[in-house]
C-alpha atoms as a PDB file:
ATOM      1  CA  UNK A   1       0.000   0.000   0.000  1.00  0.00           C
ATOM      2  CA  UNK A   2       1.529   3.508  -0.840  1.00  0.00           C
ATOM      3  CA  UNK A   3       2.491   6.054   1.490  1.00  0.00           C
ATOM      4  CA  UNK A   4       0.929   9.043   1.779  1.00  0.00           C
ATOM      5  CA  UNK A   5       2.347  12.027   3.666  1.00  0.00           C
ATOM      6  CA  UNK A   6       0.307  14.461   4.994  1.00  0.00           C
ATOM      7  CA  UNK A   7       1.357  17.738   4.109  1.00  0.00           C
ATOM      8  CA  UNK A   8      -0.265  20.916   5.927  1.00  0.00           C
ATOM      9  CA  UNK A   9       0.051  24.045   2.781  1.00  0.00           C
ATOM     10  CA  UNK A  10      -0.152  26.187   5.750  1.00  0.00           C
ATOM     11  CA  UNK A  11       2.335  24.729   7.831  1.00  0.00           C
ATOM     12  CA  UNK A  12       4.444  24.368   4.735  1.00  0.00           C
ATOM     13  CA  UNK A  13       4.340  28.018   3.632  1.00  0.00           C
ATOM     14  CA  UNK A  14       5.110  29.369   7.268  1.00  0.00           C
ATOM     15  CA  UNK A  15       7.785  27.020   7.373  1.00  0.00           C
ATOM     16  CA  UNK A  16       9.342  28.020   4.501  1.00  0.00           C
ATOM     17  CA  UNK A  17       8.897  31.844   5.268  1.00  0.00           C
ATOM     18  CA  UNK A  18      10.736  31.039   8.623  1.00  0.00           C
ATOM     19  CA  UNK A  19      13.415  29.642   6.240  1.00  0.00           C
ATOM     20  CA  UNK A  20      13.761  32.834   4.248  1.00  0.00           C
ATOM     21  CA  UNK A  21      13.529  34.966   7.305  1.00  0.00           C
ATOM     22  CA  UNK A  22      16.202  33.239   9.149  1.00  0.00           C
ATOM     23  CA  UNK A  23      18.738  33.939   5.935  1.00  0.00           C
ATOM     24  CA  UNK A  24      17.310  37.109   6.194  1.00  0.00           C
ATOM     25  CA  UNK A  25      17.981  37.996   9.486  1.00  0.00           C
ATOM     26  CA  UNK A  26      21.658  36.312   9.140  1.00  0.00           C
ATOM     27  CA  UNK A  27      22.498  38.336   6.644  1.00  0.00           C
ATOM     28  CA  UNK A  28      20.947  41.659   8.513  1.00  0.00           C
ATOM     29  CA  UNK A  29      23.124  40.715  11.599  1.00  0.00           C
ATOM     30  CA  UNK A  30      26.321  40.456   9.386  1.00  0.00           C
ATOM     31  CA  UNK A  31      25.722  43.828   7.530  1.00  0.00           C
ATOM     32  CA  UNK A  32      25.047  45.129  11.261  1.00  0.00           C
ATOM     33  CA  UNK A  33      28.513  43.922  12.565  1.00  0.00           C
ATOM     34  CA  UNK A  34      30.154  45.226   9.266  1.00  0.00           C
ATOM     35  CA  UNK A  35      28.877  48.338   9.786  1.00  0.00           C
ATOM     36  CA  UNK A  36      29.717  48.847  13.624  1.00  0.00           C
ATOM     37  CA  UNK A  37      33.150  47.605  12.460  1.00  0.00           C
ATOM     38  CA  UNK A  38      33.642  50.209   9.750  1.00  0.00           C
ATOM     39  CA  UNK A  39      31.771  52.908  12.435  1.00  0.00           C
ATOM     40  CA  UNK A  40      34.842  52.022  14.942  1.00  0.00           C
ATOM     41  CA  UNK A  41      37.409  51.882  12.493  1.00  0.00           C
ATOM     42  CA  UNK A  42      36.839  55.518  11.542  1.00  0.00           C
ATOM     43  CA  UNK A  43      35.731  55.025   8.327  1.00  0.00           C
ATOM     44  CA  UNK A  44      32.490  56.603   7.721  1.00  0.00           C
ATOM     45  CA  UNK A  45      31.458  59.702   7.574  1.00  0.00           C
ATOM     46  CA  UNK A  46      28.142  61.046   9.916  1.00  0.00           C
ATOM     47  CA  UNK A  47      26.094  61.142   6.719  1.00  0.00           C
ATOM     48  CA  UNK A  48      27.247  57.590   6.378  1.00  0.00           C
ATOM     49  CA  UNK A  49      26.576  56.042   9.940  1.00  0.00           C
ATOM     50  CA  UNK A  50      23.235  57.967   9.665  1.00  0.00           C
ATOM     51  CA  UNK A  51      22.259  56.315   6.701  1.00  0.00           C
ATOM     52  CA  UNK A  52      23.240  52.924   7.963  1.00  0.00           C
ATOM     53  CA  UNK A  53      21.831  53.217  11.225  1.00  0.00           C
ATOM     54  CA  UNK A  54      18.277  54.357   9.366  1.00  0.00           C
ATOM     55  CA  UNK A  55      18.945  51.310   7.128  1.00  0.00           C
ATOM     56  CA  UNK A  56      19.174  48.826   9.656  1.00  0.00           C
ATOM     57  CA  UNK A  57      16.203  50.386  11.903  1.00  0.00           C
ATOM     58  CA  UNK A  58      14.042  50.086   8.877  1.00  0.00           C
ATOM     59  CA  UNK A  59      15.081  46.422   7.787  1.00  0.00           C
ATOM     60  CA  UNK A  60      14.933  45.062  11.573  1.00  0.00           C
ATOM     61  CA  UNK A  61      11.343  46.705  11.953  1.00  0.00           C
ATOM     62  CA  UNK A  62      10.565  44.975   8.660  1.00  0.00           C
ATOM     63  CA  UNK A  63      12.205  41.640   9.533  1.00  0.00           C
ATOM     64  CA  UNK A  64       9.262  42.075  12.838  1.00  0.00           C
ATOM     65  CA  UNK A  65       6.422  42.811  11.022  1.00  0.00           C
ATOM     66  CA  UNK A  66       6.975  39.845   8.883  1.00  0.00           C
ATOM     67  CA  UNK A  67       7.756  37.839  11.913  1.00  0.00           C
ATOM     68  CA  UNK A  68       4.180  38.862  13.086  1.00  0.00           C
ATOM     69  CA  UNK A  69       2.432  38.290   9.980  1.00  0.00           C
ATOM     70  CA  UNK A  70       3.462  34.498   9.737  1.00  0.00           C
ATOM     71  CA  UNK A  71       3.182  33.679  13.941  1.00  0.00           C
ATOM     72  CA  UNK A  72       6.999  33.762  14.386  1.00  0.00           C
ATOM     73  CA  UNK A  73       9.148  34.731  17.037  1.00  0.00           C
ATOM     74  CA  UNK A  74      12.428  35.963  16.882  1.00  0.00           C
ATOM     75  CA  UNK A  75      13.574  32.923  18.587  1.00  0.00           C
ATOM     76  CA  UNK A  76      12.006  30.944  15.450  1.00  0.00           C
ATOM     77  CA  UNK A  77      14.525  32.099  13.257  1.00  0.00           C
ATOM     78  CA  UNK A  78      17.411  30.483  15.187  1.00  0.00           C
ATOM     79  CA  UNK A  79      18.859  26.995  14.138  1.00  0.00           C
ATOM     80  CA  UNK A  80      20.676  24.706  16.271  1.00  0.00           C
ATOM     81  CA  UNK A  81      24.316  24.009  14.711  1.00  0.00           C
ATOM     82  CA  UNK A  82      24.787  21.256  17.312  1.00  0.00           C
ATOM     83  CA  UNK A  83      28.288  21.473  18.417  1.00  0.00           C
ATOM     84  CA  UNK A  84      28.598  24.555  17.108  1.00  0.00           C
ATOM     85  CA  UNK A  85      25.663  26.443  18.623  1.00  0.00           C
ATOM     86  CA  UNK A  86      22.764  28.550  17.318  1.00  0.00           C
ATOM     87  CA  UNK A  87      23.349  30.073  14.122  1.00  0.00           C
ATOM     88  CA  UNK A  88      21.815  33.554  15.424  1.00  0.00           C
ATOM     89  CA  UNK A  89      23.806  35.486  17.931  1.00  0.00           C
ATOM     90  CA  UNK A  90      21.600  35.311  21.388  1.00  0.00           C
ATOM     91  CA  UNK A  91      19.040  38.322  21.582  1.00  0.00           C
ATOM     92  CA  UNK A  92      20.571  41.163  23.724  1.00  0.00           C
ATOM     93  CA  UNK A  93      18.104  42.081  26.639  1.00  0.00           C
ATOM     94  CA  UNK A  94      16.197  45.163  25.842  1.00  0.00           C
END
């Protein structure tokens, strides 16, 4: 008798935006640490670190209201590397 496997298309399309949304949010918290980097180094102007630090509010208010809109919490977006931890730096208190 074949196999059938239930597959939710609910379940399946939040799990796939939590996919996405964890890339995402790697990739906002490496741009992040590049910045603060290049901010400490000296090597950006005001207009610069202005226009960064508006950049990054923006996305990271984004990357919540998607969160919201498909039930996920920040948390969510974290994978376990096994030996070599979560993938997502831990959530600063705040």
């Amino acid at each position: 008798m074949a196999r059938r496997v239930a597959v939710d298309p609910e379940g399946v399309g939040r799990d796939l935006a939590c996919l996405v949304l964890t890339v995402v949010e790697l990739l906002r918290e490496l741009m992040e640490r590049q910045a603060i980097r290049r901010v400490e180094e000296g090597g950006l102007d005001e207009e610069q670190v202005e226009a960064i630090g508006l950049t990054l509010m923006a996305l990271e208010e984004r990357m919540a209201e998607l969160r919201d809109h498909f039930g996920l919490e920040p948390g969510d977006l974290n994978l376990d590397l096994g030996p070599l931890g979560p993938l997502l730096a831990p959530e600063e208190p705040g």
